[in-house]
Protein backbone atom coordinates (compact mmCIF):
# COMPACT_ATOMS: atom_id res chain seq x y z
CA UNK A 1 231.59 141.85 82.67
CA UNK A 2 229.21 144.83 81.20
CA UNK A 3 227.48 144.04 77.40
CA UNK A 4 225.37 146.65 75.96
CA UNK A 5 222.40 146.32 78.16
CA UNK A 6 223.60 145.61 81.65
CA UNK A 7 225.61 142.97 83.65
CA UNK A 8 226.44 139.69 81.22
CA UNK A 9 225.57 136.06 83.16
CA UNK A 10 229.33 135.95 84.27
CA UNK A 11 229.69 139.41 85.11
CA UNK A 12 226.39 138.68 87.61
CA UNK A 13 228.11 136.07 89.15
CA UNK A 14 231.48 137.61 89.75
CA UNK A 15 229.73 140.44 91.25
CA UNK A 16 227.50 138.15 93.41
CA UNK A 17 230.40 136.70 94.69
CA UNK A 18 232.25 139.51 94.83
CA UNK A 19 229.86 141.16 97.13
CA UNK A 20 229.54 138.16 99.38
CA UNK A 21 233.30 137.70 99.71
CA UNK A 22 233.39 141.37 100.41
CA UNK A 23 230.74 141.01 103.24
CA UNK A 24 232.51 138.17 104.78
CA UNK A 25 235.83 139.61 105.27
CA UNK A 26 233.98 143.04 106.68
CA UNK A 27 231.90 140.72 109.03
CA UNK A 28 235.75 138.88 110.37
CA UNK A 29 237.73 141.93 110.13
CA UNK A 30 235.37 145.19 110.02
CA UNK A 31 235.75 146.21 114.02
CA UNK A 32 239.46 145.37 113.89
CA UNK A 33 240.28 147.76 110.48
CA UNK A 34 238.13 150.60 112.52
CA UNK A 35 239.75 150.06 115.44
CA UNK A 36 243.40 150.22 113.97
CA UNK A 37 242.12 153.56 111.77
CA UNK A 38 240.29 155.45 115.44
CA UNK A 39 244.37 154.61 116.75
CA UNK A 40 246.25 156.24 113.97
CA UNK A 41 246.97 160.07 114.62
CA UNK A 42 245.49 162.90 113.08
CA UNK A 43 248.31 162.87 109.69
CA UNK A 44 247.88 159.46 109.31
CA UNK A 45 243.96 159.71 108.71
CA UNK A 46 244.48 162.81 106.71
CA UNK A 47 247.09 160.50 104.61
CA UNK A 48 244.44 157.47 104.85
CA UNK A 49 241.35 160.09 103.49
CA UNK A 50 243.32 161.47 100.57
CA UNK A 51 244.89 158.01 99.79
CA UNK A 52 241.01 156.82 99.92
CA UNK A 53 239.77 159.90 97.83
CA UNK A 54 242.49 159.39 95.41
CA UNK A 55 241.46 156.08 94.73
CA UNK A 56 237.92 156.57 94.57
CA UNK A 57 238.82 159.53 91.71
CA UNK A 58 240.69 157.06 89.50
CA UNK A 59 237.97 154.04 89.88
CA UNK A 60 235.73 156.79 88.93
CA UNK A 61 237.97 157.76 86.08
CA UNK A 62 238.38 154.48 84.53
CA UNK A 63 236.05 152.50 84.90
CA UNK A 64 234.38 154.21 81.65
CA UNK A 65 237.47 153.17 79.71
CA UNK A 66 237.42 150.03 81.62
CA UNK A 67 233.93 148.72 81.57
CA UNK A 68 232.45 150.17 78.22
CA UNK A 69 229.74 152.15 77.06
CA UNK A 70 226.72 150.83 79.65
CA UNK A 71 228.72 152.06 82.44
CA UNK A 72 229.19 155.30 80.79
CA UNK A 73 225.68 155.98 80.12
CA UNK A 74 224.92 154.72 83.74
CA UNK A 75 227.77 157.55 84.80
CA UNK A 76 226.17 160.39 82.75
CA UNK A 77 222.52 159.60 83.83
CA UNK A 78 223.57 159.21 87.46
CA UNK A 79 225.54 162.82 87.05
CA UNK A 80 222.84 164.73 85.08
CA UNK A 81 220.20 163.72 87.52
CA UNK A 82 223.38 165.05 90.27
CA UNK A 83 222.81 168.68 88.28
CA UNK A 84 219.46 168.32 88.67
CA UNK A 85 218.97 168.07 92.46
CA UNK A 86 221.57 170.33 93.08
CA UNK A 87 219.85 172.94 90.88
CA UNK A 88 216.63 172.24 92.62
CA UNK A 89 218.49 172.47 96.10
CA UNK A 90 220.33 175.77 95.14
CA UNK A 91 216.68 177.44 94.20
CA UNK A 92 214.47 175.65 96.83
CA UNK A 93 216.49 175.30 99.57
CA UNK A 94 219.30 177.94 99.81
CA UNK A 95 216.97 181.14 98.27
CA UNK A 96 213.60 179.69 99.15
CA UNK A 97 212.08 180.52 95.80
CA UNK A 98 209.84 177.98 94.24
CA UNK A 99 211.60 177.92 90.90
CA UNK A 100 209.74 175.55 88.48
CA UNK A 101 211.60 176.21 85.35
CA UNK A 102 215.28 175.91 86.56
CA UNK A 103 215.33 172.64 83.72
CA UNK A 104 214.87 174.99 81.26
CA UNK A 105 218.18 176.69 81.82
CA UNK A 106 219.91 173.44 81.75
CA UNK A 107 217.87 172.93 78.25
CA UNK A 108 219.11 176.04 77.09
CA UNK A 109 222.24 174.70 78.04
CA UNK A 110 222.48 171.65 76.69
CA UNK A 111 220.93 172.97 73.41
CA UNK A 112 223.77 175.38 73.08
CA UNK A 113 226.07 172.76 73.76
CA UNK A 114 224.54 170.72 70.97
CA UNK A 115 224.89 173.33 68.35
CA UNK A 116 228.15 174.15 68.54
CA UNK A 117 229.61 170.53 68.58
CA UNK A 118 227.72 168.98 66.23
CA UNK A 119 229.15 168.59 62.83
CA UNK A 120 225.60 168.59 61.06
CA UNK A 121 223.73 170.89 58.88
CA UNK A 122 222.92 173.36 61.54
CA UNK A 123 226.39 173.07 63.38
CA UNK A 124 227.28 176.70 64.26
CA UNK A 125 231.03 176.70 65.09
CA UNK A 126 232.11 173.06 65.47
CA UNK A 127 233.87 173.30 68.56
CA UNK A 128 235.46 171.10 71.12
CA UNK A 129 232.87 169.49 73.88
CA UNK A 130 235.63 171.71 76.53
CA UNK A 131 234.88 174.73 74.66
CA UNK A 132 231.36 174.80 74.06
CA UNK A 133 230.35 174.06 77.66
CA UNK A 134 231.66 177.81 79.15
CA UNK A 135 229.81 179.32 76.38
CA UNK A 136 226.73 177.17 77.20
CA UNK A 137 226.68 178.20 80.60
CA UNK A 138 227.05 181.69 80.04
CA UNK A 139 224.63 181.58 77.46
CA UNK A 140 222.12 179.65 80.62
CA UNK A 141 223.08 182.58 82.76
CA UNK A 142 221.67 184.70 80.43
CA UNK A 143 218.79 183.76 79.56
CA UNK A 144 218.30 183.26 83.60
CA UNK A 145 219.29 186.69 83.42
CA UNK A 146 216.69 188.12 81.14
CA UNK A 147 213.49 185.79 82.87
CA UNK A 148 215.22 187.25 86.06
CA UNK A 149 214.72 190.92 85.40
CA UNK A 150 210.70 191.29 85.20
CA UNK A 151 209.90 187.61 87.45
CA UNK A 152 211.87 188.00 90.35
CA UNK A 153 209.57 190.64 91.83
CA UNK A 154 207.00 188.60 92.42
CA UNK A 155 207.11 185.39 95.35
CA UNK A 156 205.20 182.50 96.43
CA UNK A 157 203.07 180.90 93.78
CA UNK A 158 202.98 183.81 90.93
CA UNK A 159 206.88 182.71 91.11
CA UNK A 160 205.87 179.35 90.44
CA UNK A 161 203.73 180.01 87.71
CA UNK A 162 206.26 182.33 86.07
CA UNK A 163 208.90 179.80 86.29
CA UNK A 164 206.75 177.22 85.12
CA UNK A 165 205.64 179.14 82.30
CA UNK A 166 209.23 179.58 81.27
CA UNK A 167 210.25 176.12 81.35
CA UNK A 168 207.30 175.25 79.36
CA UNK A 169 208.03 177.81 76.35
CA UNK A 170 211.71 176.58 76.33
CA UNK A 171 210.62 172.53 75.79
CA UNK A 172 207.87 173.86 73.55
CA UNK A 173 210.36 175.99 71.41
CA UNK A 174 213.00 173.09 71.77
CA UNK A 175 210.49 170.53 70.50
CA UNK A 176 209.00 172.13 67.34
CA UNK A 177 209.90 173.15 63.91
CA UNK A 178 209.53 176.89 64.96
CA UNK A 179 213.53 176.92 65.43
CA UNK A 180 213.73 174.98 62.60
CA UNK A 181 214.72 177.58 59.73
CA UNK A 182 217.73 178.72 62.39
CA UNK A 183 218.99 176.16 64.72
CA UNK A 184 217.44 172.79 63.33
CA UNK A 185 214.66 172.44 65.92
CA UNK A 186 214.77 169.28 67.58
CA UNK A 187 216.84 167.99 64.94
């Protein structure tokens, strides 16, 4: 159904049709399957939302294995933009703080997780993916830890700035041969 680059010419049509057939039998039967769910008693919907969660976690599960590697990358994109807007909503809209350089904790992140998996030159410990991503976050947390210390006095736009600033220094370190000598740079 899936090639490298999207949806084949069959895999478009079974999905057209797939979605019409699906919209016709929701048309005929959708009132009369909401109707016979609003009737069932409280355990049976409990049953019916963990039987529907349950499924929804094992399409999710294999349809990687299932489909191939666009679906994947689709998958990973659509959850590391998920990180993203949570991290945004966690410093925006829970504290309030105008946090512009929250990506460059996930960069430090993701860096760390890149050294210590990769099996390259500048591989540092060559560790399972499971492994390496509790040590990335706590290395994150620290270095949100040590911006933290002398930024979070200030608010508003000087907040901003800081933050910015931060984020800026991180992709600017990340992206030139300054790290080069010690952690490959952006090799």
């Amino acid at each position: 159904i899936f090639g490298q680059t999207g949806l084949t010419i069959p895999g478009t049509i079974i999905f057209f049709f797939g979605v019409i057939l699906i919209s016709l039998f929701w048309n005929s039967r959708g009132r009369q399957i909401q109707s016979s769910v609003a009737k069932l008693p409280k355990g049976g919907k409990l049953a019916l939302r963990g039987t529907t969660i349950a499924l929804i976690a094992i399409v999710a599960l294999g349809l990687p294995q299932a489909s191939g590697p666009f679906i994947a990358q689709v998958i990973v994109t659509v959850a590391l933009f998920i990180l993203m807007g949570l991290g945004l909503n966690i410093t925006l809209g829970f504290a309030g703080l105008l946090d512009l350089g929250f990506v460059a904790f996930y960069a430090i992140g993701a860096y760390t997780v890149g050294l210590l998996t990769s099996y390259g030159e500048f591989g540092l410990q060559h560790v399972s993916f499971w492994v390496a991503v509790p040590i990335a976050v706590l290395v994150a947390m620290g270095a949100g830890f040590v911006l933290g210390l002398p930024v979070l006095g200030v608010r508003g736009d000087y907040l901003a700035i800081a933050t910015l600033g931060f984020g800026e220094i991180v992709r600017l370190l990340a992206g030139s041969d300054f790290l080069a000598p010690f952690f490959g740079g952006p090799q």
